[in-house]
C-alpha atoms as a PDB file:
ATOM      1  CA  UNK A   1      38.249  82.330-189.234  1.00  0.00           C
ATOM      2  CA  UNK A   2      41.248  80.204-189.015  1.00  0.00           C
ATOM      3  CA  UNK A   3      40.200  77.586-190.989  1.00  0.00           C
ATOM      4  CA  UNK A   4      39.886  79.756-193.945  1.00  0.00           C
ATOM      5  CA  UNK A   5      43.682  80.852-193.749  1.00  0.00           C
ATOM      6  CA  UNK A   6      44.767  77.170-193.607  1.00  0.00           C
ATOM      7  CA  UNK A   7      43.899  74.576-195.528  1.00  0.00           C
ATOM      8  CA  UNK A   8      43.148  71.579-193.485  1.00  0.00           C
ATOM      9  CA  UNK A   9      44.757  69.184-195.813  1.00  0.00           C
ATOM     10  CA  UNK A  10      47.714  71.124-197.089  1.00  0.00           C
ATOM     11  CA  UNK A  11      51.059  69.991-195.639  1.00  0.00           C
ATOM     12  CA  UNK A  12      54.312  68.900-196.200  1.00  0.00           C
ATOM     13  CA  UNK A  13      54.492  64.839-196.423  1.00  0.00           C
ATOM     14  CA  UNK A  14      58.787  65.477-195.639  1.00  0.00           C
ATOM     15  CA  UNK A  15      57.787  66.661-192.132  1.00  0.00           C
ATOM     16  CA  UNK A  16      55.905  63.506-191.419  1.00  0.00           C
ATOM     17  CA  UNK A  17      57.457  60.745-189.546  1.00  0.00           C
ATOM     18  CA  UNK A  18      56.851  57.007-191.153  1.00  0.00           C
ATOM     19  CA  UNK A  19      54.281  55.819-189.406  1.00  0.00           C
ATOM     20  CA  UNK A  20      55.715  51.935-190.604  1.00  0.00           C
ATOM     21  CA  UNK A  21      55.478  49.410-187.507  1.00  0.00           C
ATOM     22  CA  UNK A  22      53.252  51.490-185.345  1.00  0.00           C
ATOM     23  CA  UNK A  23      49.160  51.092-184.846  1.00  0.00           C
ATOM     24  CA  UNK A  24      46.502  53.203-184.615  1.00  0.00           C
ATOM     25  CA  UNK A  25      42.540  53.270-182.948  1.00  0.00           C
ATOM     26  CA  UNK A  26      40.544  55.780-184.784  1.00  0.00           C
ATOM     27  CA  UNK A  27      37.441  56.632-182.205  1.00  0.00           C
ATOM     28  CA  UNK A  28      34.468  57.728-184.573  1.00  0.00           C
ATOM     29  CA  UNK A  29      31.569  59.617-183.812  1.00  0.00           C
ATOM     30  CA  UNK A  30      28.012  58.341-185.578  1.00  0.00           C
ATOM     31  CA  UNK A  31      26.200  61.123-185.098  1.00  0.00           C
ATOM     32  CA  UNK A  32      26.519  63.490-188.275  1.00  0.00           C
ATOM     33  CA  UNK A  33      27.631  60.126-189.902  1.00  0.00           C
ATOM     34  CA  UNK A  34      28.037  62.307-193.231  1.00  0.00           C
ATOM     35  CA  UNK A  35      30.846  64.527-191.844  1.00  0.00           C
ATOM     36  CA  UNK A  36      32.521  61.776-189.489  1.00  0.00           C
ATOM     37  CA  UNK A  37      32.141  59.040-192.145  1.00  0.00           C
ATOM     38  CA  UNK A  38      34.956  62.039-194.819  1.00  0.00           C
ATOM     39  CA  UNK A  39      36.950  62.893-191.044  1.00  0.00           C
ATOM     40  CA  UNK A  40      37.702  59.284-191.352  1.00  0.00           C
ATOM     41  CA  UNK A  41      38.401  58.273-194.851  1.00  0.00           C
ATOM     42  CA  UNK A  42      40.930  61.365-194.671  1.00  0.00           C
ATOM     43  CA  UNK A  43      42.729  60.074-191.731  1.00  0.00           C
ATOM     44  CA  UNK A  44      42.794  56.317-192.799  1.00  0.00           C
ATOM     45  CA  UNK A  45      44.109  57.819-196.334  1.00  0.00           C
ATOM     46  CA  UNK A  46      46.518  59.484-194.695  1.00  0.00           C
ATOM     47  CA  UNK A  47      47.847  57.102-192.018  1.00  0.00           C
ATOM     48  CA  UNK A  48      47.639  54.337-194.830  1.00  0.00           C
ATOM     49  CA  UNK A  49      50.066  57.055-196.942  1.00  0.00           C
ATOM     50  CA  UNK A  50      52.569  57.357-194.666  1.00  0.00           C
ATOM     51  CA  UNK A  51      53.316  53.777-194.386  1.00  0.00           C
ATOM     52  CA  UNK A  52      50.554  52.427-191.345  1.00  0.00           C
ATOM     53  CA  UNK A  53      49.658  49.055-192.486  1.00  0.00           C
ATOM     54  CA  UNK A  54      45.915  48.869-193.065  1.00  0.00           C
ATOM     55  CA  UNK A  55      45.898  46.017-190.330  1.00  0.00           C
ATOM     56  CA  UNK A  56      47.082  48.444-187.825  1.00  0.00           C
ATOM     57  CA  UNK A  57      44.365  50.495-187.919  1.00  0.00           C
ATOM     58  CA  UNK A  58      41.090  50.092-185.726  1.00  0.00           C
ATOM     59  CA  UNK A  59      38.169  51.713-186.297  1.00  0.00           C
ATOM     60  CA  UNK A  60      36.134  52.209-183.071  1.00  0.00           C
ATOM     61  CA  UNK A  61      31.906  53.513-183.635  1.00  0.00           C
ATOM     62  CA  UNK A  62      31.009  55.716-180.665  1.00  0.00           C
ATOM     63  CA  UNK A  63      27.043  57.292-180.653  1.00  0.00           C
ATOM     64  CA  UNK A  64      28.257  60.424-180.638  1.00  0.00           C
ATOM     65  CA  UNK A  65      31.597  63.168-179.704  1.00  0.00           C
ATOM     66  CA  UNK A  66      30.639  62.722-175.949  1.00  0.00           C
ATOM     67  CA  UNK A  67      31.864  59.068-176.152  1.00  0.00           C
ATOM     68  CA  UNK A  68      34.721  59.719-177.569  1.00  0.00           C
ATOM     69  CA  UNK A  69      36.681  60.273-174.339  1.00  0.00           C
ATOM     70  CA  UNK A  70      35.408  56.983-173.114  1.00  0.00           C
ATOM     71  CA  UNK A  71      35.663  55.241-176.489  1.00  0.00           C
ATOM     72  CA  UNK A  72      39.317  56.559-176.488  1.00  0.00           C
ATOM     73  CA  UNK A  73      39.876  55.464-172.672  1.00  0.00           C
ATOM     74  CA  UNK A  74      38.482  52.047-173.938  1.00  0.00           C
ATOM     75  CA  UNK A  75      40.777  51.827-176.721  1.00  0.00           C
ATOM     76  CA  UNK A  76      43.739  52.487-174.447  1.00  0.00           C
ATOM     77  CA  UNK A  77      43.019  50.166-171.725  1.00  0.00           C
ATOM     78  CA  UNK A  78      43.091  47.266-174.249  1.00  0.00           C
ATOM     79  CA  UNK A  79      46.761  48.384-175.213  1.00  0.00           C
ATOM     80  CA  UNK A  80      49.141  47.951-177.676  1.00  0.00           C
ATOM     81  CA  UNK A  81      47.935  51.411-179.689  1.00  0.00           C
ATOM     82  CA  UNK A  82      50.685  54.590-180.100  1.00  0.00           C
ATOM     83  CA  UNK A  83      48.245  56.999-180.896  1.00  0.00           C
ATOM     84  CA  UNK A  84      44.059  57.343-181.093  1.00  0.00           C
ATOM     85  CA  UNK A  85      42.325  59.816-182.838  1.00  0.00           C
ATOM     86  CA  UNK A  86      39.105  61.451-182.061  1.00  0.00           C
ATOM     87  CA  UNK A  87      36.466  62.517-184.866  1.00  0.00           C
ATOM     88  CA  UNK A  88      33.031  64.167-184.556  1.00  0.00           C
ATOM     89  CA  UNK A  89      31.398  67.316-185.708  1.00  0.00           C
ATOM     90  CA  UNK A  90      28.546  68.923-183.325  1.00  0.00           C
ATOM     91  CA  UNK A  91      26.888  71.680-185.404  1.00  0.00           C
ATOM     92  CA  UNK A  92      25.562  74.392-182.876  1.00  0.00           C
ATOM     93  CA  UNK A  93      21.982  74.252-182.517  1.00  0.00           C
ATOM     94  CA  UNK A  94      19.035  76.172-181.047  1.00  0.00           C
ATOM     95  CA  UNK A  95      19.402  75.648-177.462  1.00  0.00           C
ATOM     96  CA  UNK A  96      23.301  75.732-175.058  1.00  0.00           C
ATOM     97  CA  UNK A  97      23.454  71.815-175.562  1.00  0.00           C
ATOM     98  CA  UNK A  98      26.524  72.578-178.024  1.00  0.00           C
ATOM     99  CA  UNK A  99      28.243  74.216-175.668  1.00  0.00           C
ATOM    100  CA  UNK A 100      28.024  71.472-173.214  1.00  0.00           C
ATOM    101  CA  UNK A 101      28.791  68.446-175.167  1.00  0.00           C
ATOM    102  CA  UNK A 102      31.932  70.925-177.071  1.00  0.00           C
ATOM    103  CA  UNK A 103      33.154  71.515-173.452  1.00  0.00           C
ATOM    104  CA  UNK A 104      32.866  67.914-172.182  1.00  0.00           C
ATOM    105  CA  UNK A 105      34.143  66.434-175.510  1.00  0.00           C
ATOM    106  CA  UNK A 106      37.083  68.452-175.112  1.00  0.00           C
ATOM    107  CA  UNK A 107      37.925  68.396-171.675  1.00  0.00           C
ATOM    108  CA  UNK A 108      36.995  64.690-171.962  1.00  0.00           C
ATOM    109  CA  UNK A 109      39.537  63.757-175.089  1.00  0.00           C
ATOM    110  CA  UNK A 110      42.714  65.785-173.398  1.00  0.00           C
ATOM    111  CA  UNK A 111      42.381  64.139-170.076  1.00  0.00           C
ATOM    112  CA  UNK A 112      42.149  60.370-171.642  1.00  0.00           C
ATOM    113  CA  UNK A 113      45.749  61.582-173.304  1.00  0.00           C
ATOM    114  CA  UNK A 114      47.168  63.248-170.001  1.00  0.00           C
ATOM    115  CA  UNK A 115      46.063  60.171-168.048  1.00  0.00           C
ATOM    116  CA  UNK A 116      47.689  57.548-170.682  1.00  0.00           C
ATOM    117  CA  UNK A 117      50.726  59.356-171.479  1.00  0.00           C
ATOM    118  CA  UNK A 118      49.343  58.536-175.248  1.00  0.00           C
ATOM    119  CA  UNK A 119      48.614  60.920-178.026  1.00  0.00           C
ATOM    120  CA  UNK A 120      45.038  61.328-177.934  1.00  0.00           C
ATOM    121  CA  UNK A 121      43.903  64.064-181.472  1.00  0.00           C
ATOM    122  CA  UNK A 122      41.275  66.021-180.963  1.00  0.00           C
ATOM    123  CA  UNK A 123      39.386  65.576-184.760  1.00  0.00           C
ATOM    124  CA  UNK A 124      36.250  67.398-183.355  1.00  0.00           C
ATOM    125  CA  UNK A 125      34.548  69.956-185.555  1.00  0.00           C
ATOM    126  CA  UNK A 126      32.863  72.482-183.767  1.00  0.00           C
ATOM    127  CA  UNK A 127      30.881  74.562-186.213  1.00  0.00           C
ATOM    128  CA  UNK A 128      27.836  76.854-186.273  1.00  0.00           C
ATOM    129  CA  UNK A 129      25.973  75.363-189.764  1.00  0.00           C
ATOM    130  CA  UNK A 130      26.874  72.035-191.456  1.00  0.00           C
ATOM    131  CA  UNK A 131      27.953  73.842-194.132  1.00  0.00           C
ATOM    132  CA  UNK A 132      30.640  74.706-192.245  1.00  0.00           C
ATOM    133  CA  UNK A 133      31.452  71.051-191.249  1.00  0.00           C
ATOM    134  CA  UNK A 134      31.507  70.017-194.733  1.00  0.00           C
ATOM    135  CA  UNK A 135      33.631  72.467-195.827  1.00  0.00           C
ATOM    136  CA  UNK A 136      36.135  71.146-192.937  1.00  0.00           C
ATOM    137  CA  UNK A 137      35.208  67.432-194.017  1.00  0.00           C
ATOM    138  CA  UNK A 138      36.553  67.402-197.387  1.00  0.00           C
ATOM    139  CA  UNK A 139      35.426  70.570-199.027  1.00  0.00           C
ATOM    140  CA  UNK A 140      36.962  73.697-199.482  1.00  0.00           C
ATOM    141  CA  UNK A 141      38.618  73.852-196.490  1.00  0.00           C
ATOM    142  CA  UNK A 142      39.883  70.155-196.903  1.00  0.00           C
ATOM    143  CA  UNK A 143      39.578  67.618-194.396  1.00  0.00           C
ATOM    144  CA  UNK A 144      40.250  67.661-190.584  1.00  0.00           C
ATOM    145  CA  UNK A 145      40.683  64.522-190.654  1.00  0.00           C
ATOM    146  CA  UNK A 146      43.935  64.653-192.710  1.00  0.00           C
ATOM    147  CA  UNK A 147      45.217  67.011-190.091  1.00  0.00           C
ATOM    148  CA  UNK A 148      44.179  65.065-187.349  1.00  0.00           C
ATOM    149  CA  UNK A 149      46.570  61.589-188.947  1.00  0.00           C
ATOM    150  CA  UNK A 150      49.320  63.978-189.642  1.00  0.00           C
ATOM    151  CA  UNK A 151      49.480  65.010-186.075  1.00  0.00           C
ATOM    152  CA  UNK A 152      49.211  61.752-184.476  1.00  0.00           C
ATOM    153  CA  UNK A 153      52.065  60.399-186.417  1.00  0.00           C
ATOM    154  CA  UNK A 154      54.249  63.753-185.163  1.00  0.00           C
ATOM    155  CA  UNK A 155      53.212  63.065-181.407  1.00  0.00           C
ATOM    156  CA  UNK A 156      53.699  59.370-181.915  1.00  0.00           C
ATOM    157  CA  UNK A 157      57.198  60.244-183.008  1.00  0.00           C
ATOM    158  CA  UNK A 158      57.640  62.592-180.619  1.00  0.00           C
ATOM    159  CA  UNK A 159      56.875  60.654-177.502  1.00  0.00           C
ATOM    160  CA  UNK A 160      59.436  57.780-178.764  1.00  0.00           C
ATOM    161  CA  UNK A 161      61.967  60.227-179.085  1.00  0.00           C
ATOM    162  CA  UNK A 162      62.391  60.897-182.821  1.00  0.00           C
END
């Protein structure tokens, strides 16, 4: 398991670019509200660490992680954003539904980046028990949602050259 060998909120803040000046939609799943609701206070605490102003960031509710392509899309057509981050969790259930909305979430979230030239983070977990997704929401695998700001404000910096 890959999480296990990497903690999702261990980094180092010197590799992070300054995330001063630039602004941020955050494109939140409400379905498994407990998980999404940690995903996000990890990535605001992180943006907000690495010098995002609080004003700069918008938080965007979506019904659940197969809106997040469109809530992303929607995001982007207003403007103005260098980055949008994805968060959901869909915990694997009874019947192939998971594997459906996993595929179309994904597929869904890199195409809104590909077709907006914009980083666009995939903060989905994809996990078999919701034990697993809290473990990966701020338990003791730490919290995507960390990961998820860090790498946003590396792409950010990335696509303006730095």
């Amino acid at each position: 398991m890959a999480t296990a060998e990497h903690h999702l909120s261990h980094y180092d803040p010197t590799s992070v670019p300054s995330g001063a000046g630039l602004r941020f939609a955050l494109v939140v799943s409400e379905w498994n509200h407990a998980i999404t609701g940690s995903l996000l206070a990890g990535a605001q605490e992180t943006l907000l660490k690495h010098g995002v102003a609080d004003a700069d960031l918008l938080v965007q509710w979506v019904p659940g992680s197969f809106e997040l392509a469109m809530g992303a899309q929607l995001m982007l057509e207003r403007g103005g954003f260098d980055g949008v981050i994805c968060l959901g969790s869909v915990i694997r259930g009874e019947t192939p539904h998971f594997d459906f909305v996993c595929h179309g979430t994904t597929q869904g979230i890199m195409s809104v980046g590909l077709k907006y030239n914009v980083p666009v983070i995939f903060g989905v977990l994809t996990d078999d028990t919701m034990q697993q997704a809290l473990d990966r929401s701020g338990g003791k695998h730490g919290n995507k949602g960390v990961d998820c700001a860090v790498a946003v404000l590396k792409m950010a910096a990335m696509k303006r050259g730095k």
